[in-house]
C-alpha atoms as a PDB file:
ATOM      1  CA  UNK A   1       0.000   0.000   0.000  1.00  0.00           C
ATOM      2  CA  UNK A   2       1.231   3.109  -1.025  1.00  0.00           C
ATOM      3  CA  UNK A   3       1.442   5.959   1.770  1.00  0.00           C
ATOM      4  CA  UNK A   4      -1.034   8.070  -0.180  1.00  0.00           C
ATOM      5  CA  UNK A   5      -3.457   5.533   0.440  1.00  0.00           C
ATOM      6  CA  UNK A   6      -2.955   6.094   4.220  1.00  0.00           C
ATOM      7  CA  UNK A   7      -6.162   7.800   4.997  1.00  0.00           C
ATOM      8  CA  UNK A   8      -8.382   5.549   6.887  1.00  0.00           C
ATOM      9  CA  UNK A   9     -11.746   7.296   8.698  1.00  0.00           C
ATOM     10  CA  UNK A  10     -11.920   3.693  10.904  1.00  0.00           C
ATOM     11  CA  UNK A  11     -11.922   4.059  14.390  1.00  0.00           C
ATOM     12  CA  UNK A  12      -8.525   4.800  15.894  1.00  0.00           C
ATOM     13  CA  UNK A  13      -7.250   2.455  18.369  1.00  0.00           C
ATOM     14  CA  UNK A  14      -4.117   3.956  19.949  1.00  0.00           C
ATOM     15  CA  UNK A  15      -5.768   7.171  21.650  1.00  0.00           C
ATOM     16  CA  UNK A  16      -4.818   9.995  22.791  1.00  0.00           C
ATOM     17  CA  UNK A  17      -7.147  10.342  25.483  1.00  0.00           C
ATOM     18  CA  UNK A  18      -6.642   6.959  27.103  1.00  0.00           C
ATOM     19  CA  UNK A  19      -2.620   6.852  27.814  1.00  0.00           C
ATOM     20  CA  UNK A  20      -3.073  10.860  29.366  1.00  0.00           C
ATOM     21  CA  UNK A  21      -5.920   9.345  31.284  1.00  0.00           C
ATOM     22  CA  UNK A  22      -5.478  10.849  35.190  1.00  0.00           C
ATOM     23  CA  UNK A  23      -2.847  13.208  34.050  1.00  0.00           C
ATOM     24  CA  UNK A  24      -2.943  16.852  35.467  1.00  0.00           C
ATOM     25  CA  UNK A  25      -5.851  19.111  32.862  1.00  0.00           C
ATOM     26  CA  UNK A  26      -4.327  21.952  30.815  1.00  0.00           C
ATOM     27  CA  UNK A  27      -5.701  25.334  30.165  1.00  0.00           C
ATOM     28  CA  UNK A  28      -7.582  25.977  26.763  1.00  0.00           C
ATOM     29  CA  UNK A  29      -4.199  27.741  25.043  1.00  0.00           C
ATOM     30  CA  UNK A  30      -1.333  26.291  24.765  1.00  0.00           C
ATOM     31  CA  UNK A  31       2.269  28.704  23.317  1.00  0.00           C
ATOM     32  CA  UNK A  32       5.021  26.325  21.358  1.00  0.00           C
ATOM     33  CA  UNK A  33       8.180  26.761  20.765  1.00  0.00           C
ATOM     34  CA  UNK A  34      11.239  24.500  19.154  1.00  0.00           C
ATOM     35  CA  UNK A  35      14.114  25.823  20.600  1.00  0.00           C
ATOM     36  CA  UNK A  36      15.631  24.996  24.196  1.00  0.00           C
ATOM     37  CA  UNK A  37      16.551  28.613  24.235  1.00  0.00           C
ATOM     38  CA  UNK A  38      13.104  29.767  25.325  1.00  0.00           C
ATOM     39  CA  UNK A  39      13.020  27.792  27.941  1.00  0.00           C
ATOM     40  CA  UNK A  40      15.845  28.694  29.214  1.00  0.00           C
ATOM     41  CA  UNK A  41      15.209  31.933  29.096  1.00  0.00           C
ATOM     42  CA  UNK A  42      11.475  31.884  30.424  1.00  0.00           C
ATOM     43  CA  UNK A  43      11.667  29.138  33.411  1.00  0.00           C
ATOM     44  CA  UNK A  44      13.629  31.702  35.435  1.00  0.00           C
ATOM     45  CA  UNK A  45      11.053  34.112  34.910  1.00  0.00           C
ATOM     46  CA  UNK A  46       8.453  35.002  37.838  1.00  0.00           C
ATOM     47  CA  UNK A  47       5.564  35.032  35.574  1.00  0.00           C
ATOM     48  CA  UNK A  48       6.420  31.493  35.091  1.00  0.00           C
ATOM     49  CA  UNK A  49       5.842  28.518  37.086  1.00  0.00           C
ATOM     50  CA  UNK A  50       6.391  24.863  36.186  1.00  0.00           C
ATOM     51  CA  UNK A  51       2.872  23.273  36.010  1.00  0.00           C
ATOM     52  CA  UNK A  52       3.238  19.776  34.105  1.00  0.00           C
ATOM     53  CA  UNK A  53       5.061  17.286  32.295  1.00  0.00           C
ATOM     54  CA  UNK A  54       4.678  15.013  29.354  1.00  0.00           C
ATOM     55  CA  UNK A  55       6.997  12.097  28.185  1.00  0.00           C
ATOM     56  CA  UNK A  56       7.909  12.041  24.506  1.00  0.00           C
ATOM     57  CA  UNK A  57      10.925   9.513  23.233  1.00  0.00           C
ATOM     58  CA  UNK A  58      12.130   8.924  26.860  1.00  0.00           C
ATOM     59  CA  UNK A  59      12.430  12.584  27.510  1.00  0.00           C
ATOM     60  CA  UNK A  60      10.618  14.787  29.937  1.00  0.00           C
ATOM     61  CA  UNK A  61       9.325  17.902  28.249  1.00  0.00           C
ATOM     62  CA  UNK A  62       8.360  20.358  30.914  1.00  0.00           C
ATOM     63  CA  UNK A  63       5.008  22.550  30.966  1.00  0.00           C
ATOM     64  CA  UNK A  64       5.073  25.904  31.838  1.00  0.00           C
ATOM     65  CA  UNK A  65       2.009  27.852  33.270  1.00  0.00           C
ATOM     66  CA  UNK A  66       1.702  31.997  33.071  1.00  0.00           C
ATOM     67  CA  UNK A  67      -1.046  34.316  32.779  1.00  0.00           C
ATOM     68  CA  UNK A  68      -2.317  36.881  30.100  1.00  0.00           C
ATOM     69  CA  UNK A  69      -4.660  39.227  31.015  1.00  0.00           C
ATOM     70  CA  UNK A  70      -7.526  37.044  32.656  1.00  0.00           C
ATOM     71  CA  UNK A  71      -6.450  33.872  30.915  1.00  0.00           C
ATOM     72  CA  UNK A  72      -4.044  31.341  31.765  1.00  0.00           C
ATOM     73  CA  UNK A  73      -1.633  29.783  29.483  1.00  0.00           C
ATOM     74  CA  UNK A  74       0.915  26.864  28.714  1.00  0.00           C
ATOM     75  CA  UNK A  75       4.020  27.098  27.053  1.00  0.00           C
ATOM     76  CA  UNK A  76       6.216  24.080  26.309  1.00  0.00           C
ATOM     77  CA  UNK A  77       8.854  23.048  23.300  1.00  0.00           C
ATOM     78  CA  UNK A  78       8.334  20.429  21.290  1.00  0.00           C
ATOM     79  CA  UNK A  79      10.281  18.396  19.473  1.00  0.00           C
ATOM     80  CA  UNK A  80      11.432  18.758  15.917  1.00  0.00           C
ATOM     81  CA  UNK A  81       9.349  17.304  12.897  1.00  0.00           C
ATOM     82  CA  UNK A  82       5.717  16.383  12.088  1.00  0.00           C
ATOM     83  CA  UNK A  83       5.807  12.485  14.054  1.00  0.00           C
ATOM     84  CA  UNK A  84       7.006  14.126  17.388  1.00  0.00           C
ATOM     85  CA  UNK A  85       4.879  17.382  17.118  1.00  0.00           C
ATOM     86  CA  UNK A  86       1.680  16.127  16.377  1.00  0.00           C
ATOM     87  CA  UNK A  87       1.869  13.022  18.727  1.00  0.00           C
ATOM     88  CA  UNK A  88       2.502  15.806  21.622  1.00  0.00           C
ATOM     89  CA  UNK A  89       0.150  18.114  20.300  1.00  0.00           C
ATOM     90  CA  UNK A  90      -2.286  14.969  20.570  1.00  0.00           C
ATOM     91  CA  UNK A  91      -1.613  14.396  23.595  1.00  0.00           C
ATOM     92  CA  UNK A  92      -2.103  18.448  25.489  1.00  0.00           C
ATOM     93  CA  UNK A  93      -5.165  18.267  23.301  1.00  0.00           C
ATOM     94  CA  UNK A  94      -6.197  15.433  25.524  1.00  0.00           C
ATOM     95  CA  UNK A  95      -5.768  17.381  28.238  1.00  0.00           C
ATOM     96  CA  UNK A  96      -8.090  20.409  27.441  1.00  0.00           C
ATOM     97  CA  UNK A  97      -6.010  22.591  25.248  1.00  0.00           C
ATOM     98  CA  UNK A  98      -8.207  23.757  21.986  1.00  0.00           C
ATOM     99  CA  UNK A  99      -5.821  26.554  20.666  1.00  0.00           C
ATOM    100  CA  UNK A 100      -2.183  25.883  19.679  1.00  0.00           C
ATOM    101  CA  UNK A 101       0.230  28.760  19.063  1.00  0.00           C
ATOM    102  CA  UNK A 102       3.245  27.650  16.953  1.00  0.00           C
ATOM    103  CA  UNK A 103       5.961  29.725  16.303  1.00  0.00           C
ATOM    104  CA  UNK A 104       9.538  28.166  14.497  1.00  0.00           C
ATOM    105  CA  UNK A 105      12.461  29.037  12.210  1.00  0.00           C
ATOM    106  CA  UNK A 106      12.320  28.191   8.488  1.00  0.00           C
ATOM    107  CA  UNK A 107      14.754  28.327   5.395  1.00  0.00           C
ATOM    108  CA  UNK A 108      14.378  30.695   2.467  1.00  0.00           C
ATOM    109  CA  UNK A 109      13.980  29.007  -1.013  1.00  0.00           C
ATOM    110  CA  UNK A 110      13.796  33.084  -2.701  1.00  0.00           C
ATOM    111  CA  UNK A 111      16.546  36.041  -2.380  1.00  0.00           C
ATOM    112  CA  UNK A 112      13.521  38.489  -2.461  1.00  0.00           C
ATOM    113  CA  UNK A 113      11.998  37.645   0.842  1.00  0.00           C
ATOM    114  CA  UNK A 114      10.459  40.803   2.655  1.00  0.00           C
ATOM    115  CA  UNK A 115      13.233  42.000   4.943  1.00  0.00           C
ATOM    116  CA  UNK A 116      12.851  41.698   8.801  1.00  0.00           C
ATOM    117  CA  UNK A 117       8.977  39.873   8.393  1.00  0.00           C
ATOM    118  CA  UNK A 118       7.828  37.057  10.268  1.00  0.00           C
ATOM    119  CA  UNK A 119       6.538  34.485   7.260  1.00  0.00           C
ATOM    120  CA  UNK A 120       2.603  33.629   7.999  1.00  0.00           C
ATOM    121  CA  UNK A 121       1.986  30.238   5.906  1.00  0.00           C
ATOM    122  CA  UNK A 122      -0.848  30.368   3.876  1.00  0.00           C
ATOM    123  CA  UNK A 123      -0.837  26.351   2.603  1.00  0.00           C
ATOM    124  CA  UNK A 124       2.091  23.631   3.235  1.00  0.00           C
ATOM    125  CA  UNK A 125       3.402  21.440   0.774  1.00  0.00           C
ATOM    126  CA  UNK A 126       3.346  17.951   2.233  1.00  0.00           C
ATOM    127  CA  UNK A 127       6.205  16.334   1.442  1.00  0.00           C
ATOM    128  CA  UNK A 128       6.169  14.602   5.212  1.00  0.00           C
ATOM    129  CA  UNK A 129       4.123  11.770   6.177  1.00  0.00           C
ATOM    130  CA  UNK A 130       1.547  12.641   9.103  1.00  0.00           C
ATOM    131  CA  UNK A 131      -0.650  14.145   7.155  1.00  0.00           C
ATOM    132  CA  UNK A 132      -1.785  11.643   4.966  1.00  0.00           C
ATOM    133  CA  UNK A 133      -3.136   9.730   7.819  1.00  0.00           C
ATOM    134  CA  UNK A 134      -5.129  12.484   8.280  1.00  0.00           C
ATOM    135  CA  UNK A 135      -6.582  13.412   5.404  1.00  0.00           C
ATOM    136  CA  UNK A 136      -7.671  12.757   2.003  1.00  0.00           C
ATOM    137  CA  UNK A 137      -4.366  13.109  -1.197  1.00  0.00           C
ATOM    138  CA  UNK A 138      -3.714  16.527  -1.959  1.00  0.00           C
ATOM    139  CA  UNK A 139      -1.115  18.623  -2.939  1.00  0.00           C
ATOM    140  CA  UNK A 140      -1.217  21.358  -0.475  1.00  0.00           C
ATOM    141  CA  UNK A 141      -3.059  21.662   3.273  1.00  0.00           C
ATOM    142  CA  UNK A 142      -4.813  25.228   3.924  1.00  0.00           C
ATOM    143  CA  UNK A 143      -3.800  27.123   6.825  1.00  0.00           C
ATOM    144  CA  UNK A 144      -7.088  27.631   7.821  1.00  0.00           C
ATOM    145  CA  UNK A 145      -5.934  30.545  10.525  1.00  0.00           C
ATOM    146  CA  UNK A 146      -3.858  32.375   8.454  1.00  0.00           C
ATOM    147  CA  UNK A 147      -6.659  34.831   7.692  1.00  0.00           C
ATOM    148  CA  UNK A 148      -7.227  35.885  10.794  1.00  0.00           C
ATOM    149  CA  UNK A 149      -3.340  35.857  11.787  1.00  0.00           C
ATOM    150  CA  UNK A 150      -2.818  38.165   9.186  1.00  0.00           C
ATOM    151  CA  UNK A 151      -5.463  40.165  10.355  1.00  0.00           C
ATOM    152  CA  UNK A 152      -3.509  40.180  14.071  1.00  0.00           C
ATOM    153  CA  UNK A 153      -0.532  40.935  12.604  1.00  0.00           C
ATOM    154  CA  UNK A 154      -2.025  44.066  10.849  1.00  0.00           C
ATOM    155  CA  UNK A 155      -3.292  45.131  14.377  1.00  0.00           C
ATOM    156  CA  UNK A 156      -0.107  44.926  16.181  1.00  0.00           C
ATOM    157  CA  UNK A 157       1.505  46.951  13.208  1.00  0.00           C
ATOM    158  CA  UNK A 158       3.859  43.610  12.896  1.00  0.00           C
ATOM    159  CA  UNK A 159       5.905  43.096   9.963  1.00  0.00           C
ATOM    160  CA  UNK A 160       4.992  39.958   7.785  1.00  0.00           C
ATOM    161  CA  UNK A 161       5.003  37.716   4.421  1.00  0.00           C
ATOM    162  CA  UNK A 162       2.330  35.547   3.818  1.00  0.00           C
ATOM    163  CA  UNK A 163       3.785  32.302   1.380  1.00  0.00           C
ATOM    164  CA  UNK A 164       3.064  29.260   0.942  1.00  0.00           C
ATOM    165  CA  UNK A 165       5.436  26.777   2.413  1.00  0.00           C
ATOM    166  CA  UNK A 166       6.839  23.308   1.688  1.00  0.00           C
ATOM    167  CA  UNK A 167       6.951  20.690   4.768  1.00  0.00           C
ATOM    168  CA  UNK A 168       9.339  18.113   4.726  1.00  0.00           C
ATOM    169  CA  UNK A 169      10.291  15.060   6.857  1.00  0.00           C
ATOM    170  CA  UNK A 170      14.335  15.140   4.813  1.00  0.00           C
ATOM    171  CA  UNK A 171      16.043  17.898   5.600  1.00  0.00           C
ATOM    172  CA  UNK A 172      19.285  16.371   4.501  1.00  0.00           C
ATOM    173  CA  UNK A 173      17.333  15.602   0.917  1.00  0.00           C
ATOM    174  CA  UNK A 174      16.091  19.326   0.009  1.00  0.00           C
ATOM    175  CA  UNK A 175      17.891  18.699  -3.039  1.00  0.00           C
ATOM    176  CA  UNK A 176      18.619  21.607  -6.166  1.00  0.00           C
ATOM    177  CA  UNK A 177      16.218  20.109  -8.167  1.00  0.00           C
ATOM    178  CA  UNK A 178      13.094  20.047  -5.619  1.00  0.00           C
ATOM    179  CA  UNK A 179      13.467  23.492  -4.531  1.00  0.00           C
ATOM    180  CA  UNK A 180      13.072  24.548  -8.237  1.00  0.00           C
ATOM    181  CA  UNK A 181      10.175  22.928  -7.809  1.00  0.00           C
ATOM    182  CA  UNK A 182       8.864  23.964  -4.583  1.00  0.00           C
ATOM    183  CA  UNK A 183       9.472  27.677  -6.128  1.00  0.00           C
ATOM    184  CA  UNK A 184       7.620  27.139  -8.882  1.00  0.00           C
ATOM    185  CA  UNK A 185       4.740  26.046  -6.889  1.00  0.00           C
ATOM    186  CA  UNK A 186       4.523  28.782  -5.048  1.00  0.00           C
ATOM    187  CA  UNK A 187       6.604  28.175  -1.600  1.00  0.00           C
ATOM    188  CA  UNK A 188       8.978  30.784  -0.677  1.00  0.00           C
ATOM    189  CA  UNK A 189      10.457  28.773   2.704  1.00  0.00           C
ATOM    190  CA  UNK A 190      10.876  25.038   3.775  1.00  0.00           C
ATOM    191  CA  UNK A 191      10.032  23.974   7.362  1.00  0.00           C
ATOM    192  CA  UNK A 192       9.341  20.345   8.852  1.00  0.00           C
ATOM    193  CA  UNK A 193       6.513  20.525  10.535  1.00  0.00           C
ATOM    194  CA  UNK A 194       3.286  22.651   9.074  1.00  0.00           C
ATOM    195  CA  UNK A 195       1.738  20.212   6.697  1.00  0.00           C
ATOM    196  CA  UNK A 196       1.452  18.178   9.665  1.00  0.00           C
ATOM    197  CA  UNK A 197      -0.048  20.179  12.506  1.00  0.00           C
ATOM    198  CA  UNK A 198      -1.985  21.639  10.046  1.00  0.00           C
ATOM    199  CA  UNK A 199      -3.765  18.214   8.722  1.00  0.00           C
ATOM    200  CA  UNK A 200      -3.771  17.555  12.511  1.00  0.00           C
ATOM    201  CA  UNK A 201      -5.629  20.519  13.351  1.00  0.00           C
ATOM    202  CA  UNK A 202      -8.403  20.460  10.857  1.00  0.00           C
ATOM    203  CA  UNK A 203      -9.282  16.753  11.823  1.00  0.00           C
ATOM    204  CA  UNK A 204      -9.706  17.296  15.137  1.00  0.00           C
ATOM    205  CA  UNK A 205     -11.336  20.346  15.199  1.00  0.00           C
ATOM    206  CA  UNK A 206      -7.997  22.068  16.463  1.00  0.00           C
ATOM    207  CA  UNK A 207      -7.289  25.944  16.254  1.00  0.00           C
ATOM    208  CA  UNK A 208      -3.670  26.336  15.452  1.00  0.00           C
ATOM    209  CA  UNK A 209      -1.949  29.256  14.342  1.00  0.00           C
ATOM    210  CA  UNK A 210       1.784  29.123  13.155  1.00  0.00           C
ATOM    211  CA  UNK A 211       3.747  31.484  12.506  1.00  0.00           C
ATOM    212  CA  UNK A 212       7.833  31.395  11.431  1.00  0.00           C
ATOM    213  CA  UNK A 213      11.047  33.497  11.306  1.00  0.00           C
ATOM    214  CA  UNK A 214      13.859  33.192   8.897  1.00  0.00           C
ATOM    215  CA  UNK A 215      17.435  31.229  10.311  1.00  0.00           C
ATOM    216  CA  UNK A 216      18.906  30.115   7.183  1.00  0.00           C
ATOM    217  CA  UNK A 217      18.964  29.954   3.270  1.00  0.00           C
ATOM    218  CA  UNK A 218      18.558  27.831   0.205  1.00  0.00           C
ATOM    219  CA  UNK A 219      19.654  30.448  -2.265  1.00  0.00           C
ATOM    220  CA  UNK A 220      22.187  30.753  -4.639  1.00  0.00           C
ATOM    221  CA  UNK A 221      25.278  27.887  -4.685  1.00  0.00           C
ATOM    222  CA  UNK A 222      25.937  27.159  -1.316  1.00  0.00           C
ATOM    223  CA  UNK A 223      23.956  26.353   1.788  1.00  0.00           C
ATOM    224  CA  UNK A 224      24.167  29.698   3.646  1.00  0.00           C
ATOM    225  CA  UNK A 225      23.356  28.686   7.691  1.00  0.00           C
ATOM    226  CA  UNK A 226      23.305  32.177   8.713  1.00  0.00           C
ATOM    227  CA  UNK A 227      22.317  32.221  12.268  1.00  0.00           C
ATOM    228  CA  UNK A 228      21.231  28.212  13.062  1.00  0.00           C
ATOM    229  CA  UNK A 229      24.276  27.885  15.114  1.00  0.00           C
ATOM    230  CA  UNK A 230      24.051  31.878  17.051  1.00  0.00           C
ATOM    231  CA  UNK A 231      22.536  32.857  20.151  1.00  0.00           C
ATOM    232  CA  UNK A 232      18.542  33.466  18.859  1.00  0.00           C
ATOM    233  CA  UNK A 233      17.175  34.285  22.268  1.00  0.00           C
ATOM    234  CA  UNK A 234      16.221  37.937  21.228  1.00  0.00           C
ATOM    235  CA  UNK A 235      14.236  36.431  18.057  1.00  0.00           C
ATOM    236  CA  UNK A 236      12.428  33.942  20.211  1.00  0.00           C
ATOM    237  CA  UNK A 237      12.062  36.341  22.711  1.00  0.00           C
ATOM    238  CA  UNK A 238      10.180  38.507  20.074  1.00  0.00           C
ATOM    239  CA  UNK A 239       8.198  35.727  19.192  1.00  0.00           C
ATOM    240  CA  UNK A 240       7.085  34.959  22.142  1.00  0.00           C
ATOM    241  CA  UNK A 241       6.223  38.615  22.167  1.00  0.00           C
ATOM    242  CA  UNK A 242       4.045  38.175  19.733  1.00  0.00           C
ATOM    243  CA  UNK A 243       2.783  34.930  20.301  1.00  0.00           C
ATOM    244  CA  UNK A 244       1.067  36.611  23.564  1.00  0.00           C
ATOM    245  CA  UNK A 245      -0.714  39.190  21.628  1.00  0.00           C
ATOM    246  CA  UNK A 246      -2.051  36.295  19.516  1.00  0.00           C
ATOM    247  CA  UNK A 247      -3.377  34.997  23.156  1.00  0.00           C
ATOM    248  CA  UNK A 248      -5.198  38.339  23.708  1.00  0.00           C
ATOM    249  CA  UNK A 249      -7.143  38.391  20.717  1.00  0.00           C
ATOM    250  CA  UNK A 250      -8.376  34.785  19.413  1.00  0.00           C
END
């Protein structure tokens, strides 16, 4: 069977629901990040206390509880690529949370990306694997939030690109001759992990909102890494920033 004949609307039988049975419940909002920087950065901070836990791959990925305005609000990292993400994000949505808040670095595919914006993904190219057990064959997944991102982002006078993007599960395969065709589809950046949540999302009746920031580029020659091995705490910083303004308005 080929994977794009993965989509199967049977009953599931490994749930969710039944192996976070009698864990602790989360709040309704739930802020992730990627980076261990964040954390680092945010679990000395008063405004937050260590609330949870969850086990992923025999690692203990704390939970981090603050508040904004009248609501209260998680904040953990998850791990890198759609399998790891969207198991995790099944499993906090077992425990109450309805709205996820994704925010992650991404590489440019185009030398005439908007300078200093945040990218807001429009659709995802699913070159990954997740999604196709969660939906029907297609191309592309909509970014069903991206509307009303953008409209936040226009608010808070924040500087953004909206683009499709292409999701992949190879990062050591983003070979010359797929980019060309990821750019001639329409995707300006290359991620590993929005095709995914996304498909995720939409199935179970999920609100998740991504949005991504620029570390490195696919242009030209050479692989240019730019600033995947620097000190990004004032860029996640900022996007944590901004992911609490998303809190106050959705």
């Amino acid at each position: 069977m080929s994977l794009i004949d993965s989509y199967d609307e049977s009953e599931e039988v490994v749930k969710a629901e039944i192996l976070t049975r009698g864990q602790k419940e989360l709040p309704k909002t739930a802020i992730v990040c990627f980076k261990k920087e964040l954390i680092d950065v945010v679990k000395n901070k008063e405004e937050f206390e260590e609330y949870s836990e969850i086990n992923v791959c025999g690692e203990e990925i704390k939970i981090y509880k603050t508040q904004i305005g009248k609501e209260s609000v998680i904040l953990y990292r998850t791990l890198v690529g759609g399998p790891a993400t969207t198991s995790m994000m099944e499993e906090i949505h077992a425990r109450g949370v309805e709205n996820f808040i994704f925010f992650g670095s991404c590489g440019e595919l185009i030398s005439d990306m908007k300078k200093g914006a945040f990218i807001i993904p429009t659709e995802a190219y699913r070159d990954e694997g997740t999604s196709y057990h969660y939906m029907p064959v297609s191309d592309f997944v909509k970014v069903k939030t991206a509307t009303r991102l953008e409209e936040i982002f226009k608010k808070k006078n924040i500087n953004y690109e909206l683009t499709k993007t292409w999701t992949t599960d190879a990062l050591y395969k983003e070979t010359r001759n797929k980019i060309k065709k990821r750019i001639k589809s329409g995707c300006k950046v290359v991620e590993m992990e929005c095709a995914s949540v996304m498909a995720v999302a939409n199935s179970r009746n999920i609100n998740a909102y991504q949005f991504l920031y620029s570390d490195d580029t696919l242009v030209g020659e050479a692989w240019d890494i730019r600033t995947l091995k620097e000190d990004r705490s004032f860029i996640l910083k900022e996007c944590l920033k901004i992911a609490t303004e998303i809190v106050k308005e959705i």
